[in-house]
Protein backbone atom coordinates (compact mmCIF):
# COMPACT_ATOMS: atom_id res chain seq x y z
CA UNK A 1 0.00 0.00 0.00
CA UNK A 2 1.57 3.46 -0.70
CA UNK A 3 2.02 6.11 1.54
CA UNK A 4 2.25 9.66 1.61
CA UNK A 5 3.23 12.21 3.79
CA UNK A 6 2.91 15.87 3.68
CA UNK A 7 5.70 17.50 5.78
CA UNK A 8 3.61 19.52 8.16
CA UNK A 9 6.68 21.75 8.93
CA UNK A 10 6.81 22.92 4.91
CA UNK A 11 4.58 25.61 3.57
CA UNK A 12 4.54 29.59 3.89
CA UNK A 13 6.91 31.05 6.76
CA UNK A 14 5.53 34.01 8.52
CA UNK A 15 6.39 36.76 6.27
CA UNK A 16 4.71 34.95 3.12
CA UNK A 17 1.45 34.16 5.11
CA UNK A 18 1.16 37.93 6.30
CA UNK A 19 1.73 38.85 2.58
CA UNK A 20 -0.63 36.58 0.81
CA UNK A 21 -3.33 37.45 3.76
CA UNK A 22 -2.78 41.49 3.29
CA UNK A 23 -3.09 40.76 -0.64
CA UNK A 24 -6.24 38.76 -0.24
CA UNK A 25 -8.04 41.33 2.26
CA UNK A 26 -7.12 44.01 0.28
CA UNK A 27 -8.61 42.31 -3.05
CA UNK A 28 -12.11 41.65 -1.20
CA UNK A 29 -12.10 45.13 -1.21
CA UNK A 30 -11.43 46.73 -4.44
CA UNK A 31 -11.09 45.05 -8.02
CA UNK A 32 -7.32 45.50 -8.70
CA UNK A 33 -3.79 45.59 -6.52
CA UNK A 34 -0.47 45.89 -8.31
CA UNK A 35 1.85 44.70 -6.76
CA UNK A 36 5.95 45.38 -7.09
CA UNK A 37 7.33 41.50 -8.10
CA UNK A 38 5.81 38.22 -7.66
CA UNK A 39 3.79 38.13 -4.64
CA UNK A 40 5.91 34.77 -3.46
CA UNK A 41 8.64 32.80 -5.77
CA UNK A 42 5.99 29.85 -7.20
CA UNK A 43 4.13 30.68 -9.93
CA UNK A 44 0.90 28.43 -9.20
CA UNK A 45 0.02 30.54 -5.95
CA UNK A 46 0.77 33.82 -8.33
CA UNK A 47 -1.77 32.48 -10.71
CA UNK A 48 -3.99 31.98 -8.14
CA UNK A 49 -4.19 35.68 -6.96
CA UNK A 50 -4.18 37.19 -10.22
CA UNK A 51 -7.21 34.99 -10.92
CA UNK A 52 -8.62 37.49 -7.43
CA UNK A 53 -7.53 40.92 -9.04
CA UNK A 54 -3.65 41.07 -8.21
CA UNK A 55 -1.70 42.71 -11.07
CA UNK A 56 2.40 41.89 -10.58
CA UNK A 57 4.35 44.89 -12.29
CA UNK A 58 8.43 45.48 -12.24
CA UNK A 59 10.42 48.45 -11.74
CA UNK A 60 9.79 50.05 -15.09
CA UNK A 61 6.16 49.53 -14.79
CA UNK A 62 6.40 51.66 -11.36
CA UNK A 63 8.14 54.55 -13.07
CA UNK A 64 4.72 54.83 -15.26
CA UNK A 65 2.59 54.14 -12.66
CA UNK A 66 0.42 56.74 -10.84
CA UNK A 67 -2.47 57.26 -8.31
CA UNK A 68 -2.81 53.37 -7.53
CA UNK A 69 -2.14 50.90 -4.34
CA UNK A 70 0.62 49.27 -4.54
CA UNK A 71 1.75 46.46 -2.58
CA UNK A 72 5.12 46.08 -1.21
CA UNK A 73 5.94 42.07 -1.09
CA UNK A 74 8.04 40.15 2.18
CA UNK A 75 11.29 40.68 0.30
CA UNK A 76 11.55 44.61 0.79
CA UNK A 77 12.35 47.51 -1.09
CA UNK A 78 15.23 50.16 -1.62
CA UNK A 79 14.78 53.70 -0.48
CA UNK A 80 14.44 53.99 -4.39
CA UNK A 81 10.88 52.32 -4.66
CA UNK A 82 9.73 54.31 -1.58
CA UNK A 83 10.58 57.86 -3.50
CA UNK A 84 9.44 57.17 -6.59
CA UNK A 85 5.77 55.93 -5.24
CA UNK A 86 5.80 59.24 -3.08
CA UNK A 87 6.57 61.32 -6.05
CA UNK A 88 4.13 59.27 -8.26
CA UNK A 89 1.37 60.06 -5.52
CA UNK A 90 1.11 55.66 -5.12
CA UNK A 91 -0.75 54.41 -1.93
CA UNK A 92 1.78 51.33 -0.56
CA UNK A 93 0.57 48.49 0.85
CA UNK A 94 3.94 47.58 2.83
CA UNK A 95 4.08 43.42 3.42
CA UNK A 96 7.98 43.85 3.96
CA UNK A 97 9.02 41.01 6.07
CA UNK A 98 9.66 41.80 9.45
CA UNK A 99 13.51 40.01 9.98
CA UNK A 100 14.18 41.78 6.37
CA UNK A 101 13.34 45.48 7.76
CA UNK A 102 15.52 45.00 10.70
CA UNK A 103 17.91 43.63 8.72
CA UNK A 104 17.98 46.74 6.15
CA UNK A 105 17.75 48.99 9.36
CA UNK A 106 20.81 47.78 10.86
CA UNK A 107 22.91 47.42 7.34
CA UNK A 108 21.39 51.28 6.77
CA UNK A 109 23.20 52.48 10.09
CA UNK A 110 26.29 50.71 9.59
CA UNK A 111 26.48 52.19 6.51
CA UNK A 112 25.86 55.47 7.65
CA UNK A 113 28.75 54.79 10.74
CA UNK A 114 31.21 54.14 8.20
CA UNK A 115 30.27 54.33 4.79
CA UNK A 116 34.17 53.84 3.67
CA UNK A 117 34.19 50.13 4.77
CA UNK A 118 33.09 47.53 2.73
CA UNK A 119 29.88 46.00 3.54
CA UNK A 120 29.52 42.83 1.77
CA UNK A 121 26.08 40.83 1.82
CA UNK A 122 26.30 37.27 1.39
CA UNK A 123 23.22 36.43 -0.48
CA UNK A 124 22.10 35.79 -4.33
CA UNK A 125 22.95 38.84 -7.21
CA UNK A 126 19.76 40.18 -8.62
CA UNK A 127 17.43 38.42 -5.59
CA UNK A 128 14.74 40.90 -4.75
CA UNK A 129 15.21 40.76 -0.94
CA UNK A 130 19.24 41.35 -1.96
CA UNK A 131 18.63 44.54 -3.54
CA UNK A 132 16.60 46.14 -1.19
CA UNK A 133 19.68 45.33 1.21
CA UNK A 134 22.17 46.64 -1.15
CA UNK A 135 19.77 49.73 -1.90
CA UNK A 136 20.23 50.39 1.77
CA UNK A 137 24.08 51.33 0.87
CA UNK A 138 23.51 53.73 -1.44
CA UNK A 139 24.10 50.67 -3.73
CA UNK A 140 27.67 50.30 -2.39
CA UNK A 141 27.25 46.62 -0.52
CA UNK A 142 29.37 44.16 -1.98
CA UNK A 143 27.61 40.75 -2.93
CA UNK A 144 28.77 37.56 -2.44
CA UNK A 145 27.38 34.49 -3.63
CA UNK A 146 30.29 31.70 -3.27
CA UNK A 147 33.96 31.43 -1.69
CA UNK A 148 35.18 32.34 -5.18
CA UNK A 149 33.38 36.18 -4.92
CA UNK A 150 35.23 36.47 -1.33
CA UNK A 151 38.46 36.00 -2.59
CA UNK A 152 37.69 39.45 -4.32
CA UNK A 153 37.17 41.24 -1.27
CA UNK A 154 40.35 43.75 -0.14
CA UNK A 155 41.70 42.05 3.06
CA UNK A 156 43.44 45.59 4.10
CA UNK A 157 40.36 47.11 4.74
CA UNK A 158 37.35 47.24 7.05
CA UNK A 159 34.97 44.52 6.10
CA UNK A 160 31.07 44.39 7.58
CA UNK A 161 29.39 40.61 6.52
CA UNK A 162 25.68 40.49 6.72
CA UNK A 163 23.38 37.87 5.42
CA UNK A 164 20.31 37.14 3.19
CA UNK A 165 17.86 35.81 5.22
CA UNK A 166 17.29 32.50 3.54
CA UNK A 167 20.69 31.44 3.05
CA UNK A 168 22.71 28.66 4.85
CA UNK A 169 24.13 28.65 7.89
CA UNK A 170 26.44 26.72 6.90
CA UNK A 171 27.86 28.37 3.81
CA UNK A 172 27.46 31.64 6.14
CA UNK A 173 30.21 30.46 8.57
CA UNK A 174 32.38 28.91 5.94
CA UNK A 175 32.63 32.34 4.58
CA UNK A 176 33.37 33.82 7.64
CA UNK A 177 35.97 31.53 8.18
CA UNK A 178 37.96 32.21 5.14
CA UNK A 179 37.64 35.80 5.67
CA UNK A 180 39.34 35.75 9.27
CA UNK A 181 42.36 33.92 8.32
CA UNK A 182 42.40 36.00 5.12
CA UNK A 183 42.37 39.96 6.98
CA UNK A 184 44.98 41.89 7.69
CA UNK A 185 45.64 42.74 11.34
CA UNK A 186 45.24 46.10 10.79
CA UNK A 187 41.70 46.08 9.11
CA UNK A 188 38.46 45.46 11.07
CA UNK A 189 36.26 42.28 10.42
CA UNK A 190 32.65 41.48 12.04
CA UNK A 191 30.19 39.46 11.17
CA UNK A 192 26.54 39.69 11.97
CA UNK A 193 24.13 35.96 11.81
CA UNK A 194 21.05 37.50 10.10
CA UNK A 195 19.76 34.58 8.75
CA UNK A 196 16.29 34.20 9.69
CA UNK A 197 15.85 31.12 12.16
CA UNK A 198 12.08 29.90 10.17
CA UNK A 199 14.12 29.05 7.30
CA UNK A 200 17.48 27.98 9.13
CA UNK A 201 15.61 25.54 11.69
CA UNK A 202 13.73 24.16 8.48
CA UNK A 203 16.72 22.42 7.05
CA UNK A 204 17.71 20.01 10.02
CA UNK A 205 14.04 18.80 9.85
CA UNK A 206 13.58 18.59 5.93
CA UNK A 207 16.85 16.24 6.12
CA UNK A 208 15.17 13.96 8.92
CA UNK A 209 11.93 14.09 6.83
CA UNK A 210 13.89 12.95 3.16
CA UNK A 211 15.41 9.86 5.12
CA UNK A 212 12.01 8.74 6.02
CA UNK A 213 10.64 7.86 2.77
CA UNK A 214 11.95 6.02 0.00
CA UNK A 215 10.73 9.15 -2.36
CA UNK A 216 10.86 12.77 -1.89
CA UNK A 217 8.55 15.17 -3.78
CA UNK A 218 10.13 18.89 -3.06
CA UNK A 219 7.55 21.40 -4.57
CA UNK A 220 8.88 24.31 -5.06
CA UNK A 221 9.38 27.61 -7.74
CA UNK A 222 12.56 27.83 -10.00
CA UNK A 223 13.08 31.17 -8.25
CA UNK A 224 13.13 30.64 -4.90
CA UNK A 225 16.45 31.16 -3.38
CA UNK A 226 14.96 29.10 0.13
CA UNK A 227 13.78 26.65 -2.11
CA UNK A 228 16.84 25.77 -3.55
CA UNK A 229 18.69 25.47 -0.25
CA UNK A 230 15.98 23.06 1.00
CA UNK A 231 16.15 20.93 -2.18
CA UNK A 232 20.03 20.31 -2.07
CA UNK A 233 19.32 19.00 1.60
CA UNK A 234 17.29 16.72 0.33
CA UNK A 235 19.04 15.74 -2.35
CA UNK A 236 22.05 15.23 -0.33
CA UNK A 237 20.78 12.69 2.17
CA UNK A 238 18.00 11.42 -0.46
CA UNK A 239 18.84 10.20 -4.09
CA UNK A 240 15.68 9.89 -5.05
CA UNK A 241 14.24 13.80 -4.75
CA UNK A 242 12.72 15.38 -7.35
CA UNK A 243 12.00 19.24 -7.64
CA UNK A 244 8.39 20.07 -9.13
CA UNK A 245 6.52 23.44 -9.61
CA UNK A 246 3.22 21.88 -9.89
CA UNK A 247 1.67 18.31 -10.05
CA UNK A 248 1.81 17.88 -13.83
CA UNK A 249 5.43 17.47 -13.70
CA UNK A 250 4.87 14.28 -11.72
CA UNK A 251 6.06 10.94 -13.27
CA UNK A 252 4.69 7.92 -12.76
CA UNK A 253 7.78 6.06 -13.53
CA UNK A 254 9.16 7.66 -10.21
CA UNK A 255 6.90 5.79 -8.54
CA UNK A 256 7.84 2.16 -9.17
CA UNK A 257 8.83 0.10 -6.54
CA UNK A 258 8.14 2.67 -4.26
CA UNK A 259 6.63 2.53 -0.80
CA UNK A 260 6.32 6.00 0.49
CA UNK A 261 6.74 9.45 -0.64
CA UNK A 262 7.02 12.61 1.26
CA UNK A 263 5.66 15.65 -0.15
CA UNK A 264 7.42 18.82 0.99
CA UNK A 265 8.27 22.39 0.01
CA UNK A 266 9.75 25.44 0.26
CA UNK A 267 8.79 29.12 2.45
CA UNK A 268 7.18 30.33 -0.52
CA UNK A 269 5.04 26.80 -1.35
CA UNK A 270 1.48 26.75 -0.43
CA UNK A 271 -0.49 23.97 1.29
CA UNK A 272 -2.68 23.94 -1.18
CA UNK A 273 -0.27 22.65 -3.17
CA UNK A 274 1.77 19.79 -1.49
CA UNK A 275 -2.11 18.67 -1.40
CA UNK A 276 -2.72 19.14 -4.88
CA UNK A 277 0.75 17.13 -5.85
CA UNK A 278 -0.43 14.66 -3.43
CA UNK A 279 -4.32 13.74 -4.79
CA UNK A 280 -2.73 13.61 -8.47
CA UNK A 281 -0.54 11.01 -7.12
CA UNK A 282 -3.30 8.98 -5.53
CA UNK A 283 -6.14 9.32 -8.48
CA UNK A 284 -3.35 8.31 -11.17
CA UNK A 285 -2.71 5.24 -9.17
CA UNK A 286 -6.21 4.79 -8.66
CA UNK A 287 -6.78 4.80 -12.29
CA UNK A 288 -3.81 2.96 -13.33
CA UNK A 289 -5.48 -0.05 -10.92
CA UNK A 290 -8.73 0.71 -12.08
């Protein structure tokens, strides 16, 4: 008989859920929200609230925008966004995640203490919760992605090393690592752990969850920096994980000779659907006995 588990532990982190809740109320009000970016990385919940009213524009769309509401998703903003909706006379709707406005707080006053050193942000290039960090900087920030980008960094000179919140912990301290026997005596190096604990804490249980079943299902959009992170766990202590976006990419051949599967997912993956992933599974059996 096969079994399947949804990890109850997977799903929307705290920052998503008060985002997709603030979109929703707002769209039982009025007929049409923009908002600045997908909503959440995975494209199936996006679809979902544009089918409700929610209209996703990008940075050159807010340039042309004017006398709207304008939501403000859990990844944050640069001081940038904030001006140009002022001048443009655009209501926000701020979802900004609470750990990522403390975050850009505290990078913003370093900054401002010593805007000579180099602040360097470990975290993805281009990643929309990235540049509202580096935007904090007066666009200054230095981002890393790997050991290779560190190696870059001057050694003789103050260096400040922050965090994208969804990143790993341990790739976080390896970097710190090779920065400390890399600087000079005379230059100042400090490190701050900003790397929010709902995503951290996720990947010691995801890894316990993968060696449970003899198939892992990890549903999740291509875009999701968390996601990816979460996956290569996985991966690593279970062969046999796939990464889906939606049930259709399912294959039955995965399934042969399989007893269990666990159904899990990233921050940004609804409930909804790990379920829906989950019922495909069990009518396409269903049929196949049928």
């Amino acid at each position: 008989m096969l079994q399947i588990e949804i990890d109850n532990e997977s799903g929307f982190c705290f920052g998503v859920t008060t985002a997709i809740n603030k979109a929703e109320e707002k769209l039982a009000e009025e007929k049409t929200l923009y908002c600045l970016g997908d909503i959440v990385h995975n494209g199936m919940e996006c679809e979902r609230l544009k089918t409700m009213g929610l209209v996703t524009i990008n940075h050159d769309d807010l340039t042309q925008l004017h006398d709207v509401k304008m939501m403000l998703r859990a990844h944050g903003e640069p001081p940038l966004t904030y001006a140009i909706a002022e001048k443009n006379n655009i209501e926000i709707v701020d979802t900004t995640c609470p750990v990522v406005l403390q975050l850009q707080k505290r990078i913003k006053k370093q900054f401002d203490a010593n805007p000579d050193a180099q602040i360097v942000i470990f975290g993805k290039n281009g990643h929309a919760e990235v540049l509202g960090l580096v935007g904090q900087t007066q666009n200054k920030a230095i981002v890393v992605e790997n050991i290779e980008d560190v190696q870059h960094l001057d050694f003789n000179h103050d260096i400040y090393l922050y965090s994208q919140t969804t990143k790993s912990l341990d790739e976080f301290h390896r970097i710190i690592d090779y920065i400390q026997k890399h600087m000079s005596a005379e230059a100042e190096f400090k490190s701050f752990d900003t790397i929010c604990r709902q995503v951290a804490n996720r990947i010691s249980h995801i890894a316990a969850f993968a060696r449970k079943h003899d198939l892992i299902l990890f549903v999740s959009g291509g875009k999701s920096s968390n996601g990816k992170v979460l996956f290569d766990e996985c991966k690593r202590v279970n062969p046999q994980s796939h990464q889906i976006e939606c049930p259709e990419e399912i294959s039955m051949d995965w399934l042969k000779g399989v007893g269990s599967i666990g159904i899990c997912g990233a921050t940004s993956t609804p409930k909804w659907l790990m379920e829906d992933c989950r019922n495909f599974i069990l009518n396409n059996v269903n049929h196949e006995i049928n």
